[in-house]
N, C-alpha and C. Protein backbone atom coordinates (compact mmCIF):
# COMPACT_ATOMS: atom_id res chain seq x y z
N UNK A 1 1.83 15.75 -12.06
CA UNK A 1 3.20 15.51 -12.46
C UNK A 1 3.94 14.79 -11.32
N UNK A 2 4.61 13.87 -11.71
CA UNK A 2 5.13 12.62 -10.62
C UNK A 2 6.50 13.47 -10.19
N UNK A 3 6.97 13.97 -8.79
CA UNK A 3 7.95 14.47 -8.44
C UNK A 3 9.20 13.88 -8.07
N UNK A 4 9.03 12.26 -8.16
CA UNK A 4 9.90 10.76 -7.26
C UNK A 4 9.24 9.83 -7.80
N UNK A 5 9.81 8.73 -8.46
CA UNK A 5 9.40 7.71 -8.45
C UNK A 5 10.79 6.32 -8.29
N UNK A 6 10.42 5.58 -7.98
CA UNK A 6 11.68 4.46 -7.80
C UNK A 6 11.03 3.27 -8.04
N UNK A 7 11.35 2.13 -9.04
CA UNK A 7 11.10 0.76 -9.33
C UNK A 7 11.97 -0.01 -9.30
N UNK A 8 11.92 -1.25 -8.72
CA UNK A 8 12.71 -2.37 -8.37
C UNK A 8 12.02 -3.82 -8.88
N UNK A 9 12.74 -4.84 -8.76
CA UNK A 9 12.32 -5.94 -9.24
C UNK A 9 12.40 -7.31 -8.09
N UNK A 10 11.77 -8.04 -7.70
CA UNK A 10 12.28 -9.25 -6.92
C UNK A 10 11.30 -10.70 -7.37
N UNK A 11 12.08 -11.42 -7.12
CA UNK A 11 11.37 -12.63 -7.88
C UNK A 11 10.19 -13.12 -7.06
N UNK A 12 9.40 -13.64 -7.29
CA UNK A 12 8.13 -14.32 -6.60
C UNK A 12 7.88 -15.24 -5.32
N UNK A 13 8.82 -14.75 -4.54
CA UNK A 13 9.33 -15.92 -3.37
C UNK A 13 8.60 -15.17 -2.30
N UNK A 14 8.51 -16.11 -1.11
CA UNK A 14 7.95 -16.01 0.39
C UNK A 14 8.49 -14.76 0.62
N UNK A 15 10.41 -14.94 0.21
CA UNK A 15 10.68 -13.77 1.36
C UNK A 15 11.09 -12.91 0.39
N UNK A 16 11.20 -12.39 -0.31
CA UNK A 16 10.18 -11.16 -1.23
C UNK A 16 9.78 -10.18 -0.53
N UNK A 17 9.20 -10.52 0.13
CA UNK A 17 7.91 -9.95 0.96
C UNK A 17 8.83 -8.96 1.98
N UNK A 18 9.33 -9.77 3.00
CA UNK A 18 9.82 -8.74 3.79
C UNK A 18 10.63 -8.03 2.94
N UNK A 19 11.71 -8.11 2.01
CA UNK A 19 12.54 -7.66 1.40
C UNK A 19 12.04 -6.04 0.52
N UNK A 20 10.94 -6.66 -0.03
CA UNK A 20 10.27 -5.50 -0.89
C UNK A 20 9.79 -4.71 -0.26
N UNK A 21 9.07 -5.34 0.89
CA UNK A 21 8.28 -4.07 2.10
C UNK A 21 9.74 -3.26 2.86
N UNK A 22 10.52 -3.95 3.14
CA UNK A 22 11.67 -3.09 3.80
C UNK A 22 12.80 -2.19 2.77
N UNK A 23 12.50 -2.24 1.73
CA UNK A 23 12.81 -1.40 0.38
C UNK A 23 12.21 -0.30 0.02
N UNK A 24 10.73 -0.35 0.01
CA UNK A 24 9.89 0.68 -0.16
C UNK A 24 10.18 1.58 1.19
N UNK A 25 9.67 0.60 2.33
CA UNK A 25 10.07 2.14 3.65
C UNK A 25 11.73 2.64 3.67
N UNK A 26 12.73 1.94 3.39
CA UNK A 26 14.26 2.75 3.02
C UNK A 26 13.55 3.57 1.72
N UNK A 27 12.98 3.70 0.70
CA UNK A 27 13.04 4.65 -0.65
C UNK A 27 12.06 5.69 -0.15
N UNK A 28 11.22 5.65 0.61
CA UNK A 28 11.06 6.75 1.35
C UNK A 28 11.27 7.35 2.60
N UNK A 29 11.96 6.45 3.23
CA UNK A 29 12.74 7.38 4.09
C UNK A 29 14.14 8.04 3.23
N UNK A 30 14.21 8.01 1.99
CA UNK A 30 15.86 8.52 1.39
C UNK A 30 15.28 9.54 0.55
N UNK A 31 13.78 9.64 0.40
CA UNK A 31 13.30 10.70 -0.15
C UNK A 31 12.85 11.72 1.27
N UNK A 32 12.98 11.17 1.95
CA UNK A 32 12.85 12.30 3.64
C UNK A 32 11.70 12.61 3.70
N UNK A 33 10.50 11.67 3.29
CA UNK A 33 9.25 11.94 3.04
C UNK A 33 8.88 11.57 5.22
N UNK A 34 8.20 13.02 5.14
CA UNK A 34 7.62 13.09 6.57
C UNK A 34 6.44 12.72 6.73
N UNK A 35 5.98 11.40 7.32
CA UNK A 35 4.66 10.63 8.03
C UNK A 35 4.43 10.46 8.84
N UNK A 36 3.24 10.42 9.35
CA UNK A 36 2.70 10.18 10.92
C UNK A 36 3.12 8.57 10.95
N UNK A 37 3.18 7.93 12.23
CA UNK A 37 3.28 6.75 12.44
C UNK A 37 1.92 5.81 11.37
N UNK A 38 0.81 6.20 11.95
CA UNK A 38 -0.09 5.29 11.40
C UNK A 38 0.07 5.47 9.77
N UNK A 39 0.42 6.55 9.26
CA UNK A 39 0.63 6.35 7.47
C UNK A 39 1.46 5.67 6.93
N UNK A 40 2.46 5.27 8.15
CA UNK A 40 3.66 4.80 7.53
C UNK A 40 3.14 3.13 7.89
N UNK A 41 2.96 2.30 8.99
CA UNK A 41 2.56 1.63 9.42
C UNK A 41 1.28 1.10 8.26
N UNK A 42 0.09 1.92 7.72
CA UNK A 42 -0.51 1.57 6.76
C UNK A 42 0.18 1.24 5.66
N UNK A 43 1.21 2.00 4.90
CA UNK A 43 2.03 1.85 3.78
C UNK A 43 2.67 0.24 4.08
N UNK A 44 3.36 0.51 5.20
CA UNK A 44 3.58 -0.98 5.32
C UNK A 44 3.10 -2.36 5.19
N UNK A 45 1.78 -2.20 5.85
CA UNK A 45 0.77 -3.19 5.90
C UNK A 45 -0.15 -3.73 4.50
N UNK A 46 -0.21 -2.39 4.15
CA UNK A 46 -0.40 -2.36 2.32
C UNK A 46 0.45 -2.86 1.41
N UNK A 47 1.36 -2.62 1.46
CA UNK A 47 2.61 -3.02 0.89
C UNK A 47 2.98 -4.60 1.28
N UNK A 48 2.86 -5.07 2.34
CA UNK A 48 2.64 -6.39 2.67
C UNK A 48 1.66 -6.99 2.01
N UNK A 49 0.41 -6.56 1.75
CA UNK A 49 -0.20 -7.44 1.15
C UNK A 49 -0.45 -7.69 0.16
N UNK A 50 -0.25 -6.29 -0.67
CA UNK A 50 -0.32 -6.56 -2.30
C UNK A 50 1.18 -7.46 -2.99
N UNK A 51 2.35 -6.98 -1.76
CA UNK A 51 3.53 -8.42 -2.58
C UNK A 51 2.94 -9.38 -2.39
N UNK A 52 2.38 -9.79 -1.01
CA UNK A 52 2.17 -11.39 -1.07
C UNK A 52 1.16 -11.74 -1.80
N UNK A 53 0.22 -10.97 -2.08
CA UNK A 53 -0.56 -11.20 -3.32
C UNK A 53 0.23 -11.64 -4.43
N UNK A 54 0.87 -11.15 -5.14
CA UNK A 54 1.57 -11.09 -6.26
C UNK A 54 2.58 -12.51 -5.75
N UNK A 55 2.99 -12.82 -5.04
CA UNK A 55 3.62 -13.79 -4.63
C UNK A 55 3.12 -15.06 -4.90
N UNK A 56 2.04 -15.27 -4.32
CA UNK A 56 0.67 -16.26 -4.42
C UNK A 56 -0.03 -16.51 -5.66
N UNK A 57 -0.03 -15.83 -6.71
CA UNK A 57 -0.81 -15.53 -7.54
C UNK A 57 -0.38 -15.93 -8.75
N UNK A 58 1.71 -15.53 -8.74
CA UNK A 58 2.29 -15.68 -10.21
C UNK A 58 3.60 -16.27 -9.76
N UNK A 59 4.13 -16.60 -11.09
CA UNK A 59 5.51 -17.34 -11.30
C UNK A 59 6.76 -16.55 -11.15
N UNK A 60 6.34 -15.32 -12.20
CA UNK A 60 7.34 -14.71 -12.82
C UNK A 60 8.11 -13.85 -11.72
N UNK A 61 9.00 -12.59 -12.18
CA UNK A 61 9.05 -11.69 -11.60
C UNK A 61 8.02 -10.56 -10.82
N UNK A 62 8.37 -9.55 -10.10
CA UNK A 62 7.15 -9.28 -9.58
C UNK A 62 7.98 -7.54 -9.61
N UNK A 63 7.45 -6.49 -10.08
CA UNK A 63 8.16 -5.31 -10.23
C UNK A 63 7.26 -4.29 -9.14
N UNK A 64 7.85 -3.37 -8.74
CA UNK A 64 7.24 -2.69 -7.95
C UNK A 64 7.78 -1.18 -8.21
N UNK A 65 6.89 -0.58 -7.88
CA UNK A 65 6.44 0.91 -8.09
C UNK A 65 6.40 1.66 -7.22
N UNK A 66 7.06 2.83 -6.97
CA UNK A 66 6.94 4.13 -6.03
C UNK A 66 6.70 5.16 -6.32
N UNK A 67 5.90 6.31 -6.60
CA UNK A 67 5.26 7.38 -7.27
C UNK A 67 5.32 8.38 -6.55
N UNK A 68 5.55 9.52 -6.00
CA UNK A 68 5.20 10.19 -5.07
C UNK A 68 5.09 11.80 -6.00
N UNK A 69 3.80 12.28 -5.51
CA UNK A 69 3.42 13.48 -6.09
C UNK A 69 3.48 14.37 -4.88
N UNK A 70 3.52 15.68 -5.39
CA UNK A 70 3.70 16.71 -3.76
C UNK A 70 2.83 16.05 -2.84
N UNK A 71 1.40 15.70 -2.61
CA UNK A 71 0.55 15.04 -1.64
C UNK A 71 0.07 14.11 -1.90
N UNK A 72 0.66 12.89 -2.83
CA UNK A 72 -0.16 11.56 -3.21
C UNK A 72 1.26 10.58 -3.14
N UNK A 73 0.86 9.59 -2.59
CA UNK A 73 2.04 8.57 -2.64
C UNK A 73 1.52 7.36 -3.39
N UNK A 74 1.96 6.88 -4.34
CA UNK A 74 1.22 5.36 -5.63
C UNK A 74 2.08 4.23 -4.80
N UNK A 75 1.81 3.35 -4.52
CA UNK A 75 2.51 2.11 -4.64
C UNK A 75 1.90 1.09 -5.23
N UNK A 76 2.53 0.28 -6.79
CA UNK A 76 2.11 -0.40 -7.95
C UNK A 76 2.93 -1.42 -8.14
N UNK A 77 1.91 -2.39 -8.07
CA UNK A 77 2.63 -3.94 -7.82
C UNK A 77 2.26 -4.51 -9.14
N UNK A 78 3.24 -5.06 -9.72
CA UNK A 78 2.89 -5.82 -11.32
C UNK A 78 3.90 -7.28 -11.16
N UNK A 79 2.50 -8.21 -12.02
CA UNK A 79 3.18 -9.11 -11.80
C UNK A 79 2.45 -9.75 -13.25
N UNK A 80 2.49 -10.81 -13.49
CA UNK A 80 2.23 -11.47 -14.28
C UNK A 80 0.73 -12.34 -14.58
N UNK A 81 0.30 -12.65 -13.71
CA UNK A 81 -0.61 -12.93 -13.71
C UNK A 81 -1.92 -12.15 -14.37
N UNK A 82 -3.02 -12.91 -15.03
CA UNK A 82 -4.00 -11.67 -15.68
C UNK A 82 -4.97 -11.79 -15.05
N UNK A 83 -4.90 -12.20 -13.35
CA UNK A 83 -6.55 -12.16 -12.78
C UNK A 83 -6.95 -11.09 -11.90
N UNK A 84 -7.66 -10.52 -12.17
CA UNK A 84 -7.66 -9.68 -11.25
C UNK A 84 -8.22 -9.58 -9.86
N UNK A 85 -7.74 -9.41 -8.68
CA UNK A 85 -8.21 -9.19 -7.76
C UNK A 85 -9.70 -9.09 -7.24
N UNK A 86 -10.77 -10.00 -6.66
CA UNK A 86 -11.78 -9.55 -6.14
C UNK A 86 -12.22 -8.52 -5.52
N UNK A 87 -12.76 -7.75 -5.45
CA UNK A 87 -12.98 -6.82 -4.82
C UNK A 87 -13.34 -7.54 -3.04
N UNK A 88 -13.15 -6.79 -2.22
CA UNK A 88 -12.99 -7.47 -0.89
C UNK A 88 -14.87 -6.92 -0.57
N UNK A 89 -15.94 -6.53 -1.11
CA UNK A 89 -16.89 -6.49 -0.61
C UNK A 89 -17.70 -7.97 -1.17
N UNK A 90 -17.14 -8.75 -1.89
CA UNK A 90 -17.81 -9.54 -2.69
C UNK A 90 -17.09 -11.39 -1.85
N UNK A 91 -16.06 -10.58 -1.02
CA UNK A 91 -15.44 -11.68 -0.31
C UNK A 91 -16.23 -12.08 1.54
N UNK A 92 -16.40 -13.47 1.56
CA UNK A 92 -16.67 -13.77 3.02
C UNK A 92 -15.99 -14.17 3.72
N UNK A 93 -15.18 -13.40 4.91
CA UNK A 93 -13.70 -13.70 5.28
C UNK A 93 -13.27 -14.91 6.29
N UNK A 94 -14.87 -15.14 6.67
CA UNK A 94 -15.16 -16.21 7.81
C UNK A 94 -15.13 -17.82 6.90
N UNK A 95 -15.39 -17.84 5.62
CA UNK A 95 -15.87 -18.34 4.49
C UNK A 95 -14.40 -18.90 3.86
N UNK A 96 -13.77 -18.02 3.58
CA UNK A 96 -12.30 -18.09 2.87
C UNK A 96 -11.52 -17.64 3.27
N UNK A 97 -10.05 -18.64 2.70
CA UNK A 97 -9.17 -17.84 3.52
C UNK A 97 -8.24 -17.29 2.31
N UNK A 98 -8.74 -16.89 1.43
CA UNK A 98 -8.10 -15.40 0.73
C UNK A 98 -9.13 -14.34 0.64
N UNK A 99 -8.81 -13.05 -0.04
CA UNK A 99 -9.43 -12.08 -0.22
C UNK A 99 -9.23 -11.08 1.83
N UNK A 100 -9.04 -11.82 2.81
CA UNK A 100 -9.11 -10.68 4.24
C UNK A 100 -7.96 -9.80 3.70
N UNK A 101 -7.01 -10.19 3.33
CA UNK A 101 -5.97 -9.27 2.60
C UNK A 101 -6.16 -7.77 2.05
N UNK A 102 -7.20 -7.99 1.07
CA UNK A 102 -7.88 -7.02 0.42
C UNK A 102 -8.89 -6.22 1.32
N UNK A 103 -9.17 -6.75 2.63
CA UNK A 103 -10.33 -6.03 3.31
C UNK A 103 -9.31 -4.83 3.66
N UNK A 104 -8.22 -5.01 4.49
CA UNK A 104 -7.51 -4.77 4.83
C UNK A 104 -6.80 -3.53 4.02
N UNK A 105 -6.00 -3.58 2.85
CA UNK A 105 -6.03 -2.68 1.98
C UNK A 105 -7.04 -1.25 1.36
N UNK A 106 -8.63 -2.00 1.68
CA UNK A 106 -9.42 -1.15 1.57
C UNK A 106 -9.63 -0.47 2.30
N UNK A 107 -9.15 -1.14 3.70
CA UNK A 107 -9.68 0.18 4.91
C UNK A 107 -8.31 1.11 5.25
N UNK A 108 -6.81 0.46 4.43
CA UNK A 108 -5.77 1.66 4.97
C UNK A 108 -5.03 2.26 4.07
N UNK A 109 -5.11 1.88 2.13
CA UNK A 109 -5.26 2.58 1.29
C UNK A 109 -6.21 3.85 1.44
N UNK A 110 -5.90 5.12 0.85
CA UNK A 110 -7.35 5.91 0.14
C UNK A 110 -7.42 5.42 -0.71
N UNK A 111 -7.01 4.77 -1.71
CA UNK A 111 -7.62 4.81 -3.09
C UNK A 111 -6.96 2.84 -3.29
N UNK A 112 -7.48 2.23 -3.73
CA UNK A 112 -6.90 1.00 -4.47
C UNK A 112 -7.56 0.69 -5.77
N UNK A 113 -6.78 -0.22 -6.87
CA UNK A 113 -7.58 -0.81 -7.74
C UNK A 113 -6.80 -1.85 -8.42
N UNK A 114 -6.81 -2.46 -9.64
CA UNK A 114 -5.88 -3.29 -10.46
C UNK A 114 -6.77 -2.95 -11.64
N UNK A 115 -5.47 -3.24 -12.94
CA UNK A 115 -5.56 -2.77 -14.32
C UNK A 115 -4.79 -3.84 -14.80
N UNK A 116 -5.21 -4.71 -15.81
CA UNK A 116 -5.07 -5.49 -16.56
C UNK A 116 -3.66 -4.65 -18.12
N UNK A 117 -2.42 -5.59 -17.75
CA UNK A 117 -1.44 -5.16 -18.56
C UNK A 117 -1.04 -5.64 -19.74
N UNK A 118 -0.39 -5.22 -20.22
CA UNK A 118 -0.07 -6.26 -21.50
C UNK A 118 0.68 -7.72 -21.15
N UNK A 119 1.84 -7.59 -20.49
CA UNK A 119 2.53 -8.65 -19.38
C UNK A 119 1.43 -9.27 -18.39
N UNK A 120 0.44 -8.55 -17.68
CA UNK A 120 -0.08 -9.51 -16.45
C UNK A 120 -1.59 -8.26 -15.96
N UNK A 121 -1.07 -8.03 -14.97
CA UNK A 121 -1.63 -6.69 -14.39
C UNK A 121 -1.43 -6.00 -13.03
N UNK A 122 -1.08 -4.60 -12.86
CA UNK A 122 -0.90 -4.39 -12.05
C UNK A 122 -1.83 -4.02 -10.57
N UNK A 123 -1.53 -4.07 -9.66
CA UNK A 123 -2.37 -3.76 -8.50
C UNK A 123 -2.19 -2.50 -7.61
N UNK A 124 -2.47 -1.24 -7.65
CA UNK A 124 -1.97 -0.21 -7.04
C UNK A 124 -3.10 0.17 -5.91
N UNK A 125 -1.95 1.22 -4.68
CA UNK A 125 -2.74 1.76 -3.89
C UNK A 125 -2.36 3.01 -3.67
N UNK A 126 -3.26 3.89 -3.17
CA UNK A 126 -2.71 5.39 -3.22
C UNK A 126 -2.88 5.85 -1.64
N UNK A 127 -2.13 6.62 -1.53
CA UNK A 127 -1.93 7.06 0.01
C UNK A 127 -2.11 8.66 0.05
N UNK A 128 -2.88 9.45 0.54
CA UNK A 128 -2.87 10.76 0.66
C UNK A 128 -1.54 11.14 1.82
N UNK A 129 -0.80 11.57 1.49
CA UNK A 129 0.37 12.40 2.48
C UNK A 129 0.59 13.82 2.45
N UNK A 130 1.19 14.35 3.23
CA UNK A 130 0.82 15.76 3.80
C UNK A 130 2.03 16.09 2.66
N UNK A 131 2.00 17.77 2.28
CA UNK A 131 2.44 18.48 0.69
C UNK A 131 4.24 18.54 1.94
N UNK A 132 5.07 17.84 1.39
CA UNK A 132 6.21 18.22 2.04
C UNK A 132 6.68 19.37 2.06
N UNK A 133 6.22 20.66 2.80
CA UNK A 133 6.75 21.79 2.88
C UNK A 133 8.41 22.07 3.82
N UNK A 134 8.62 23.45 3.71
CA UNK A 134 9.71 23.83 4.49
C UNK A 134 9.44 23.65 6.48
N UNK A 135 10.17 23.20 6.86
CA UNK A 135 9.72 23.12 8.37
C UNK A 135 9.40 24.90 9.12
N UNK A 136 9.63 25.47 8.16
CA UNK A 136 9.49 26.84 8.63
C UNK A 136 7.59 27.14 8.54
N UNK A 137 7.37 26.82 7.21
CA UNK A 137 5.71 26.43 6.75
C UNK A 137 4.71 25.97 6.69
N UNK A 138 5.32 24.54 7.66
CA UNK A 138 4.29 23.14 7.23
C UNK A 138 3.36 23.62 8.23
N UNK A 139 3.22 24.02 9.64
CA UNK A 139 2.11 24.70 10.52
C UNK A 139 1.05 25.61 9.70
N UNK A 140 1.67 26.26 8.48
CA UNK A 140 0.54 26.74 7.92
C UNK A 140 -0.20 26.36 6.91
N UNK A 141 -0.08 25.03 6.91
CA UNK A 141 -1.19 24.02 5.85
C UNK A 141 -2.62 24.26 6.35
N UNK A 142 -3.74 24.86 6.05
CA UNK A 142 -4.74 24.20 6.22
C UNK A 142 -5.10 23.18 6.51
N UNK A 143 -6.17 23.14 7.27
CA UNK A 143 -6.32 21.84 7.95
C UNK A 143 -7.18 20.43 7.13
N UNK A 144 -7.85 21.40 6.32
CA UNK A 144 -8.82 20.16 5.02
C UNK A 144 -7.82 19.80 4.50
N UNK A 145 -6.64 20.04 4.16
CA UNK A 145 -5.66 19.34 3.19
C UNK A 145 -5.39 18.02 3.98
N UNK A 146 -5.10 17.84 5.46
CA UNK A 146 -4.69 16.66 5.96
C UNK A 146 -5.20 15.45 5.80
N UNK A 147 -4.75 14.52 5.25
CA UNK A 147 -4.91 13.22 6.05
C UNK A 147 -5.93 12.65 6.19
N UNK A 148 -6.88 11.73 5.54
CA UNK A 148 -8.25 10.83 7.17
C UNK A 148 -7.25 10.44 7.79
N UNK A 149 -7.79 10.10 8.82
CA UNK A 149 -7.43 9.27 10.05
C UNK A 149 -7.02 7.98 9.50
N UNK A 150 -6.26 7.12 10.20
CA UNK A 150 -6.77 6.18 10.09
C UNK A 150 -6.49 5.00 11.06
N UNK A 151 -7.45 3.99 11.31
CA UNK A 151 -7.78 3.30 12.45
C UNK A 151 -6.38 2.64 12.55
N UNK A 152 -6.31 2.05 13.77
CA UNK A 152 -5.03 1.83 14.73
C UNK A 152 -5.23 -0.14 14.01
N UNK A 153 -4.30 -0.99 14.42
CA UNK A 153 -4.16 -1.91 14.73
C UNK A 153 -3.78 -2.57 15.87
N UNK A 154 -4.41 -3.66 16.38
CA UNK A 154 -4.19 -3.93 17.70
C UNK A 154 -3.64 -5.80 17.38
N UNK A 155 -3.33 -6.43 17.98
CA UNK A 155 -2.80 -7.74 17.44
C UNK A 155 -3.84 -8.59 18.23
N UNK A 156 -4.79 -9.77 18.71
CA UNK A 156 -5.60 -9.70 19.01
C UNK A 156 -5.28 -11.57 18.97
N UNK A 157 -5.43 -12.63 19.50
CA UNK A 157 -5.23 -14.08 19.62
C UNK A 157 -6.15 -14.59 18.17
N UNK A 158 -7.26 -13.92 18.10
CA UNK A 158 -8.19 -14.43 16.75
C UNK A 158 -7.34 -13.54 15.39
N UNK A 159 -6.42 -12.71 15.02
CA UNK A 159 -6.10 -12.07 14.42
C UNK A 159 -5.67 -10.60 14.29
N UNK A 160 -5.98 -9.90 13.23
CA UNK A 160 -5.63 -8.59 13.56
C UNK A 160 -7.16 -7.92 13.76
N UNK A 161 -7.37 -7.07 14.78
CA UNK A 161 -8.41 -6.31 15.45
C UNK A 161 -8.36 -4.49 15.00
N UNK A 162 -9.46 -3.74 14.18
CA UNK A 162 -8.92 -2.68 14.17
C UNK A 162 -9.92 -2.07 15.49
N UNK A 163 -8.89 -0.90 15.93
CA UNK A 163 -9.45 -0.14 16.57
C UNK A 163 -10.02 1.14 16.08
N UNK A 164 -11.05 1.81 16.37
CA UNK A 164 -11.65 2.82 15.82
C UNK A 164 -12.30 2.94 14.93
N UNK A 165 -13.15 4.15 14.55
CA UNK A 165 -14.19 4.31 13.50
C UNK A 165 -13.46 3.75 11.88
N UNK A 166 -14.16 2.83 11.35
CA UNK A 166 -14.24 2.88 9.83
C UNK A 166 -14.37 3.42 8.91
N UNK A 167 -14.11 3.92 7.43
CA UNK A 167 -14.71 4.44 6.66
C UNK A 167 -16.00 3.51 6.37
């Protein structure tokens, strides 16, 4: 059962992008949703790439999605277009220069996919986040409930470099 959700609309432009990504982190920071740096920083980076996807891809409007369940966060990008996304294992990044986008998503999403809509199709990613308890409680979460890890970003002259173990 979805506990928050918030959808907005922005048209298909360059700057879109920052606009929509700096929308989503205000709609959860106004839901007081508590994240470690790197989850939020992933959300971001995710969120960066599936607009500019959708940017690149279609004409129309481009609608976006915020979902948040006690420990699952959705972010669902719909746009118009009916192609769907390559999967980023089927992409050679040295080779082309689309699809690194999607590598990227795969390693700081938990969950991604796209679903073909009646309008276009959408592209979602799912984020595991910690069950927002009372600050009196949250120390007594179990520890399997938390989080993977997930690897750092470093900025690097050839691009972006991750640091640390992979899934």
């Amino acid at each position: 059962m979805t506990s928050r959700h918030a959808r907005f609309a922005t048209p298909a432009a360059p700057e879109s992008v920052a606009f929509a990504r700096d929308r989503i982190l205000i709609q959860l920071d106004a839901w007081g949703l508590t994240l470690e740096q790197n989850t939020r920083e992933a959300i971001k980076l995710v969120a960066s790439e599936l607009i500019t996807n959708a940017v690149v891809h279609t004409e129309g409007p481009i609608t976006l999605g915020l979902y948040l369940d006690e420990d699952r966060l959705l972010l669902v990008v719909h746009d118009s277009s009916r192609t769907l996304p390559a999967p980023p294992d089927t992409c050679d990044p040295a080779e082309t220069e689309s699809g690194r986008g999607l590598l990227l998503v795969n390693v700081f999403a938990d969950r991604w996919g796209s679903d073909l809509t009646p309008g276009g199709k959408k592209v979602w990613a799912a984020f595991d986040v910690p069950p927002q308890l009372p600050a009196a409680t949250s120390d007594a979460r179990p520890q399997s409930q938390t989080a993977r890890a997930r690897p750092r970003l470093r900025i690097v002259s050839e691009g972006i470099a991750l640091a640390g173990a992979l899934r």
